[in-house]
N, C-alpha and C. Protein backbone atom coordinates (compact mmCIF):
# COMPACT_ATOMS: atom_id res chain seq x y z
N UNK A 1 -26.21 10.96 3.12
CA UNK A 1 -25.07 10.09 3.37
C UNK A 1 -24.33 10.66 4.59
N UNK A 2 -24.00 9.94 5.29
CA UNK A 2 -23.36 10.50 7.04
C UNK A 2 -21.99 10.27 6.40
N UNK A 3 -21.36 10.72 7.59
CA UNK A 3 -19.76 11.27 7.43
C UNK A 3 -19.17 9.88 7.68
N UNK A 4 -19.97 9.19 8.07
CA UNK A 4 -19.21 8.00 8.59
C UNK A 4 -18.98 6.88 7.04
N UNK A 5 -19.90 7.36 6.11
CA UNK A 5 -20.09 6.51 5.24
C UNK A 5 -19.24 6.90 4.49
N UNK A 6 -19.17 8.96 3.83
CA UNK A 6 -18.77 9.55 3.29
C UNK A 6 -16.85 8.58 3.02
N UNK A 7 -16.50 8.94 4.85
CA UNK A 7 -15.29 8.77 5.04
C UNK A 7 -14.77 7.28 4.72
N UNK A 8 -15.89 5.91 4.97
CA UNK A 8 -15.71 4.34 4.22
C UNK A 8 -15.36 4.86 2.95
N UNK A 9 -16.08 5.34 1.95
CA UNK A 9 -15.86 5.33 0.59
C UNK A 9 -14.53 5.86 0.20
N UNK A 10 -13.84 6.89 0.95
CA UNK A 10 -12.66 7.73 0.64
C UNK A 10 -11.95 6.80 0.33
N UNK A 11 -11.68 5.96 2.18
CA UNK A 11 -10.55 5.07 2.47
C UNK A 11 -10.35 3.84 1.84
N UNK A 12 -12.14 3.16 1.02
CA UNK A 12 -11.99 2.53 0.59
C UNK A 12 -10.92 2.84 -1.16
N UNK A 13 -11.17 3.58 -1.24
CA UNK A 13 -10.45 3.83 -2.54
C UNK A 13 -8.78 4.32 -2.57
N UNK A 14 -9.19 4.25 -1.22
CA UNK A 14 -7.05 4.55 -1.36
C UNK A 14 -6.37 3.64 -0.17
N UNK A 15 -5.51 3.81 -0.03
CA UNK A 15 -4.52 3.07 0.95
C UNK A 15 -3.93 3.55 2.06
N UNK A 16 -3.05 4.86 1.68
CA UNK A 16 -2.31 6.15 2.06
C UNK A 16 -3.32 7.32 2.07
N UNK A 17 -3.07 8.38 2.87
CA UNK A 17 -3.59 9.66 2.81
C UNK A 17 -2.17 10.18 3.66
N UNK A 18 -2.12 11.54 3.28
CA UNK A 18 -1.50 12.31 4.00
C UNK A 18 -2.68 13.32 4.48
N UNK A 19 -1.84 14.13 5.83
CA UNK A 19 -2.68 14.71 6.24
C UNK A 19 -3.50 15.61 5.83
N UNK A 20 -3.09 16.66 5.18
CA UNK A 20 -3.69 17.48 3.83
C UNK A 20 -5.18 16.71 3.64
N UNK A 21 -4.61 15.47 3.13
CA UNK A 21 -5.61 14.59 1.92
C UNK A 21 -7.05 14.30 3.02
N UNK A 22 -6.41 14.09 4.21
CA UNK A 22 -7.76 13.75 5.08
C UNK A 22 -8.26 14.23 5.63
N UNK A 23 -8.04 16.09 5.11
CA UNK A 23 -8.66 16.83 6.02
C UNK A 23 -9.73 18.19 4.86
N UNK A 24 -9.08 17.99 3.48
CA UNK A 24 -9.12 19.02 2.93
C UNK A 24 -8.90 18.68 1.88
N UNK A 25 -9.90 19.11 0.62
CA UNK A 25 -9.49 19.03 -1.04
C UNK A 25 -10.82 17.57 -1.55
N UNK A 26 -10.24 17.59 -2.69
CA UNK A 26 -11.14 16.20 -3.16
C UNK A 26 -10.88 15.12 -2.54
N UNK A 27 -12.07 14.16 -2.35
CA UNK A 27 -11.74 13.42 -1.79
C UNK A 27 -11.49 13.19 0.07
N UNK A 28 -11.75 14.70 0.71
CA UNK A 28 -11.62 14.43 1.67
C UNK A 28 -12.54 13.99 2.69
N UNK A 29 -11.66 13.54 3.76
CA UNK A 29 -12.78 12.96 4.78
C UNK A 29 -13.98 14.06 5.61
N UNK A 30 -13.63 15.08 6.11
CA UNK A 30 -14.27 16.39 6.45
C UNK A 30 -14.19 17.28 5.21
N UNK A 31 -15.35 17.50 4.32
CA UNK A 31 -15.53 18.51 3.17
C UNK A 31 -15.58 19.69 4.25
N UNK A 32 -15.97 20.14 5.42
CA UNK A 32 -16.73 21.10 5.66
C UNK A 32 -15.34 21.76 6.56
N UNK A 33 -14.54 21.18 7.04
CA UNK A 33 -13.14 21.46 7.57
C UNK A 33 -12.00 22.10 6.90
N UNK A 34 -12.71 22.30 4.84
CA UNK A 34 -11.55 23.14 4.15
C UNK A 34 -11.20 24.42 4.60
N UNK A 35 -12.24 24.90 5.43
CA UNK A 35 -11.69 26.75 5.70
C UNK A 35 -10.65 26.42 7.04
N UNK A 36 -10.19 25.34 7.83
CA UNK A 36 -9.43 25.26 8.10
C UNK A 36 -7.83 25.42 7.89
N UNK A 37 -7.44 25.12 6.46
CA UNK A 37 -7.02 24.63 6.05
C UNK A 37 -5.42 24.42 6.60
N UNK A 38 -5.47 23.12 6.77
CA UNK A 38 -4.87 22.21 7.66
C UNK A 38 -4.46 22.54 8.88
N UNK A 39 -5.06 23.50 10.01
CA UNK A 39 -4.94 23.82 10.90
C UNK A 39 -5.02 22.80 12.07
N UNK A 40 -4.10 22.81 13.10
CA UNK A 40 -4.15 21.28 14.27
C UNK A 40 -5.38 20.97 14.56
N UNK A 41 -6.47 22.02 14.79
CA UNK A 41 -7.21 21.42 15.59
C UNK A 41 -8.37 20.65 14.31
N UNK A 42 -7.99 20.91 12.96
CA UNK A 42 -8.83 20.10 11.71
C UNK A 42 -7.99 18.70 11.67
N UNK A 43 -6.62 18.98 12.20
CA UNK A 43 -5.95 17.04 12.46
C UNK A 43 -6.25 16.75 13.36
N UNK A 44 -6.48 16.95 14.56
CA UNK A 44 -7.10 16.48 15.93
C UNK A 44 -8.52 16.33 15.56
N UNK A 45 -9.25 16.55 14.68
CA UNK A 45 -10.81 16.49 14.85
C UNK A 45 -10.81 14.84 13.63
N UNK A 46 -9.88 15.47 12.64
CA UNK A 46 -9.66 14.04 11.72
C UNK A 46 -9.01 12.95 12.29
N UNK A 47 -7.71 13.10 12.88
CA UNK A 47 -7.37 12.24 13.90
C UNK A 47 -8.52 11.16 14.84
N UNK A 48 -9.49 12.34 15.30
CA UNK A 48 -10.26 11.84 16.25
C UNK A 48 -11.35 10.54 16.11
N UNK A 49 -11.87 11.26 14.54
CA UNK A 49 -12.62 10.45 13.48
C UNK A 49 -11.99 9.51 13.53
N UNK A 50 -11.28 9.58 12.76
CA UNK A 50 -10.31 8.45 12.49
C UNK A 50 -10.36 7.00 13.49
N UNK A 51 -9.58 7.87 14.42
CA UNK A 51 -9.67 6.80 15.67
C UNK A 51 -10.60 5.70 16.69
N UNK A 52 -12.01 6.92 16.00
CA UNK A 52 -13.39 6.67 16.61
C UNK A 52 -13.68 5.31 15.53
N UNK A 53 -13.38 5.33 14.32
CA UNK A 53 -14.01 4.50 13.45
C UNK A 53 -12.95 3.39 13.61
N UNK A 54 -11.62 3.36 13.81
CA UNK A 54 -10.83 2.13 14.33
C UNK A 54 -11.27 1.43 15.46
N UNK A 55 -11.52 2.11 16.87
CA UNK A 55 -12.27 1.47 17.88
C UNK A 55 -13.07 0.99 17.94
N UNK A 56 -13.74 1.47 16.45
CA UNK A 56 -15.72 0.50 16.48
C UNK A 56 -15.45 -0.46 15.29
N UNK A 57 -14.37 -0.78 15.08
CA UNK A 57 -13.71 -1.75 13.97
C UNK A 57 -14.35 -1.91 13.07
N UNK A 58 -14.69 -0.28 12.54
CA UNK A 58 -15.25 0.33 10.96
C UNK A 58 -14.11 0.43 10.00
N UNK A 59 -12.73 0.29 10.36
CA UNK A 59 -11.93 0.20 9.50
C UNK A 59 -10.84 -0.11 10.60
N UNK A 60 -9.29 -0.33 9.35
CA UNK A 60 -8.18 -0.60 9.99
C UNK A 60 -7.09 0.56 9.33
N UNK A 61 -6.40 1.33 10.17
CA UNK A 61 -5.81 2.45 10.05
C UNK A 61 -4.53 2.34 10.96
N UNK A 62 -3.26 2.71 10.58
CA UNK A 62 -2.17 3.27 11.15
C UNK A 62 -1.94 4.36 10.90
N UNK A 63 -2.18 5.12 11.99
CA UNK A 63 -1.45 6.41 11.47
C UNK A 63 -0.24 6.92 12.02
N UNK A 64 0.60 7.33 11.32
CA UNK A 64 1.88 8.15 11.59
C UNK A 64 2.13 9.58 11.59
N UNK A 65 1.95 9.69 13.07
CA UNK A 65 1.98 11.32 13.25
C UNK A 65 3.23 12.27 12.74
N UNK A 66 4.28 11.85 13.15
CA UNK A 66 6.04 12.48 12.53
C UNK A 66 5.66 12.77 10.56
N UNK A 67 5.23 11.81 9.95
CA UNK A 67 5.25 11.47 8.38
C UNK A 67 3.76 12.01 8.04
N UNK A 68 3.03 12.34 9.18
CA UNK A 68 1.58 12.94 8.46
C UNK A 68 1.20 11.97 7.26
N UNK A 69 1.04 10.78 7.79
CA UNK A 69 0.68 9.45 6.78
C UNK A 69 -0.66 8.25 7.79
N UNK A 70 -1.62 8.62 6.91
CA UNK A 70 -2.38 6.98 7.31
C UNK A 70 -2.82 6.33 6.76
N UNK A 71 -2.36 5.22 7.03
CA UNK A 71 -2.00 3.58 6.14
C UNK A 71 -3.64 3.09 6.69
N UNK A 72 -3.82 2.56 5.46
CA UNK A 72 -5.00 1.68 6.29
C UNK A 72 -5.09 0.10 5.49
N UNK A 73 -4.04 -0.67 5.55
CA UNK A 73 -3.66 -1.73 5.54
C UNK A 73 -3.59 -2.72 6.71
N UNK A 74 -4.15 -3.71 6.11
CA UNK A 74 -4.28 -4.52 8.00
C UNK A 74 -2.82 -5.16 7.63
N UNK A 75 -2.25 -5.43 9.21
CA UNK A 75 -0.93 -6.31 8.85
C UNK A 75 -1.11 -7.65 8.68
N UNK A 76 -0.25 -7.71 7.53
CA UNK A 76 0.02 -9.17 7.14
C UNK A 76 0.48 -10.18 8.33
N UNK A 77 0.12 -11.65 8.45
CA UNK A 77 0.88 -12.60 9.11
C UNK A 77 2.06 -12.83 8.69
N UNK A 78 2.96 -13.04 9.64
CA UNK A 78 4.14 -13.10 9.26
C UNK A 78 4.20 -14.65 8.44
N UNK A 79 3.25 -15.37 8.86
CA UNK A 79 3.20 -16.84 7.72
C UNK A 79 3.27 -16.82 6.37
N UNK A 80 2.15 -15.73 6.55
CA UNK A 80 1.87 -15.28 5.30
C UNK A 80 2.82 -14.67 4.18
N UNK A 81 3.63 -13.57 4.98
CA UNK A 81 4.72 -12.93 4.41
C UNK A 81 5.73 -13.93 4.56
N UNK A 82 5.89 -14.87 4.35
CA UNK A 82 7.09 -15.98 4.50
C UNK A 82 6.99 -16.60 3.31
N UNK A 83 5.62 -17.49 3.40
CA UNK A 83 4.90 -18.07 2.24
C UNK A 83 5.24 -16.92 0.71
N UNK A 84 4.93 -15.84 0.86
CA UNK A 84 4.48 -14.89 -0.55
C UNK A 84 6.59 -14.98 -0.83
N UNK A 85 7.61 -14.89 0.26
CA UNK A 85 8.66 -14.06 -0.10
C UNK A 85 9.29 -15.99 -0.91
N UNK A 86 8.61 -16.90 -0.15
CA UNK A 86 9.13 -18.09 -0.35
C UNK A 86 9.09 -18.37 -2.05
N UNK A 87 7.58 -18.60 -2.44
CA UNK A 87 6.82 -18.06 -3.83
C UNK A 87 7.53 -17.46 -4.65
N UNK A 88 7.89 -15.61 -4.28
CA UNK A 88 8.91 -15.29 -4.85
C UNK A 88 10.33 -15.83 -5.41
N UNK A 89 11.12 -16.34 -4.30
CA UNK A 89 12.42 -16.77 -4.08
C UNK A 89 12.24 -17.80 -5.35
N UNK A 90 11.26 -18.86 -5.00
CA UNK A 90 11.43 -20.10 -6.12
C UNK A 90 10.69 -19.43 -7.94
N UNK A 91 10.49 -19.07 -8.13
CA UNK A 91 9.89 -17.59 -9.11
C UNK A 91 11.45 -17.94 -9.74
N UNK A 92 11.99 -17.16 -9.15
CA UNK A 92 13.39 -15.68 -9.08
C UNK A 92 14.20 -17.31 -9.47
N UNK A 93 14.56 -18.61 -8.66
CA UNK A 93 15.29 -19.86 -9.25
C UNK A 93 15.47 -20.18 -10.58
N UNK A 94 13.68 -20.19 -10.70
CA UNK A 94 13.02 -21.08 -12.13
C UNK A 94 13.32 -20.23 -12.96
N UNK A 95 13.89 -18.62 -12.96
CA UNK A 95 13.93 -17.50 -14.24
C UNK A 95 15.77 -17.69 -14.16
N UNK A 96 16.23 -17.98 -13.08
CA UNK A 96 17.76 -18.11 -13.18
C UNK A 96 18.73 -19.37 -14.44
N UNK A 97 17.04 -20.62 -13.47
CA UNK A 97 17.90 -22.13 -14.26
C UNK A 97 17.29 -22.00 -15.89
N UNK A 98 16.32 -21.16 -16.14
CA UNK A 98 15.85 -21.23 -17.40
C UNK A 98 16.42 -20.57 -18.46
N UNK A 99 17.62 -19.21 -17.76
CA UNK A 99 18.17 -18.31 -18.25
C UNK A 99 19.52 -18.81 -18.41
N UNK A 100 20.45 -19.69 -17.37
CA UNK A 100 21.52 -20.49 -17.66
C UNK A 100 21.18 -21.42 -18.56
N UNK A 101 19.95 -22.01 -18.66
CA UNK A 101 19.93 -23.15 -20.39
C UNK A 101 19.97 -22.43 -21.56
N UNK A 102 19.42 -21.31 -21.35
CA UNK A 102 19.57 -20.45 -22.78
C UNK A 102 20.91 -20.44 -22.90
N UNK A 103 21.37 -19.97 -21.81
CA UNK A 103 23.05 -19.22 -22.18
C UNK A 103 23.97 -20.74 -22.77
N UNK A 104 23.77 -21.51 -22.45
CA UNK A 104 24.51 -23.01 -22.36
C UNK A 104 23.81 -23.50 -24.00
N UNK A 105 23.00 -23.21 -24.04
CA UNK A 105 22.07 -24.05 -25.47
C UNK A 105 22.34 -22.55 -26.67
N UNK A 106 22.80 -21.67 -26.71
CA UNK A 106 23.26 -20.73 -27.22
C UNK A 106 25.31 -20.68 -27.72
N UNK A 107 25.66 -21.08 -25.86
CA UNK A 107 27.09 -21.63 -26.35
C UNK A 107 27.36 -22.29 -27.22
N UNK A 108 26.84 -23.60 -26.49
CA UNK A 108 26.78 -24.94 -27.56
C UNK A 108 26.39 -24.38 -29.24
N UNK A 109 25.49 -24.17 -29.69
CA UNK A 109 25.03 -23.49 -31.12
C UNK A 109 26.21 -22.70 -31.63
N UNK A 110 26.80 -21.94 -31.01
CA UNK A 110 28.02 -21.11 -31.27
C UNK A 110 29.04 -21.68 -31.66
N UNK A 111 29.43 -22.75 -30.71
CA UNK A 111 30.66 -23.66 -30.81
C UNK A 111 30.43 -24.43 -31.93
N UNK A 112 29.22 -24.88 -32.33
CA UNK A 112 28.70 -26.05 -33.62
C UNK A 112 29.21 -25.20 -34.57
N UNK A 113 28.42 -24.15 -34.56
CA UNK A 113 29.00 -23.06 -36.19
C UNK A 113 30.34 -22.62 -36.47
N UNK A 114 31.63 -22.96 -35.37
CA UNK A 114 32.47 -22.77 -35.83
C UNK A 114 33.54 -23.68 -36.21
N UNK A 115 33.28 -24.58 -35.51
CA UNK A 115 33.66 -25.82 -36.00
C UNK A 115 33.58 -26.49 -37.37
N UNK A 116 31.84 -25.80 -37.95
CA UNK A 116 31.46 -26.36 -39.69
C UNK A 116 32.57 -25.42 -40.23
């Protein structure tokens, strides 16, 4: 199994890595880079990977150098994220107007029993 495959299977199973995670330990992308351990030039060589397999659009990766974080989430359309928050919003209505009939059909019941 090549490193190239090794490293599909990692990313396929997670989302996030920190740098640690993609250089060193279970699960990592370079097994053979642990006597490094986490030394720059084992993030510049993972980095590099990394980058090599984004350019040949073997995967989709952001990475954040400051947060030692890489995302490998493709970005959403913003249509898309409009549509899902829209979805939500009317969700979040239908649990509001269904929760004011309780409260109103609960009053009412209240008010009946004291009246008998």
């Amino acid at each position: 199994m090549n490193d190239c495959h090794k490293s599909r299977l990692i990313i396929d199973s997670k989302r996030r890595l920190r740098a640690p995670q993609i250089e060193m330990g279970e699960g990592s992308l370079f097994p053979d880079s642990a006597s490094h351990w986490f030394s720059s030039s084992a993030v510049q060589e993972a980095e590099k990977h990394l980058s090599d397999m984004v350019v040949s659009k073997s995967l989709v990766a952001k990475i954040d150098r400051p947060m030692g974080v890489v995302c490998f989430q493709t970005a959403k359309d913003s249509n898309d994220i409009l549509n899902s928050w829209s979805m939500n919003l009317e969700k979040l209505l239908d649990l509001v107007e269904k929760s004011c009939h309780q409260i109103h059909k609960e009053t009412m019941v209240h008010k009946a029993a004291l009246k008998v």
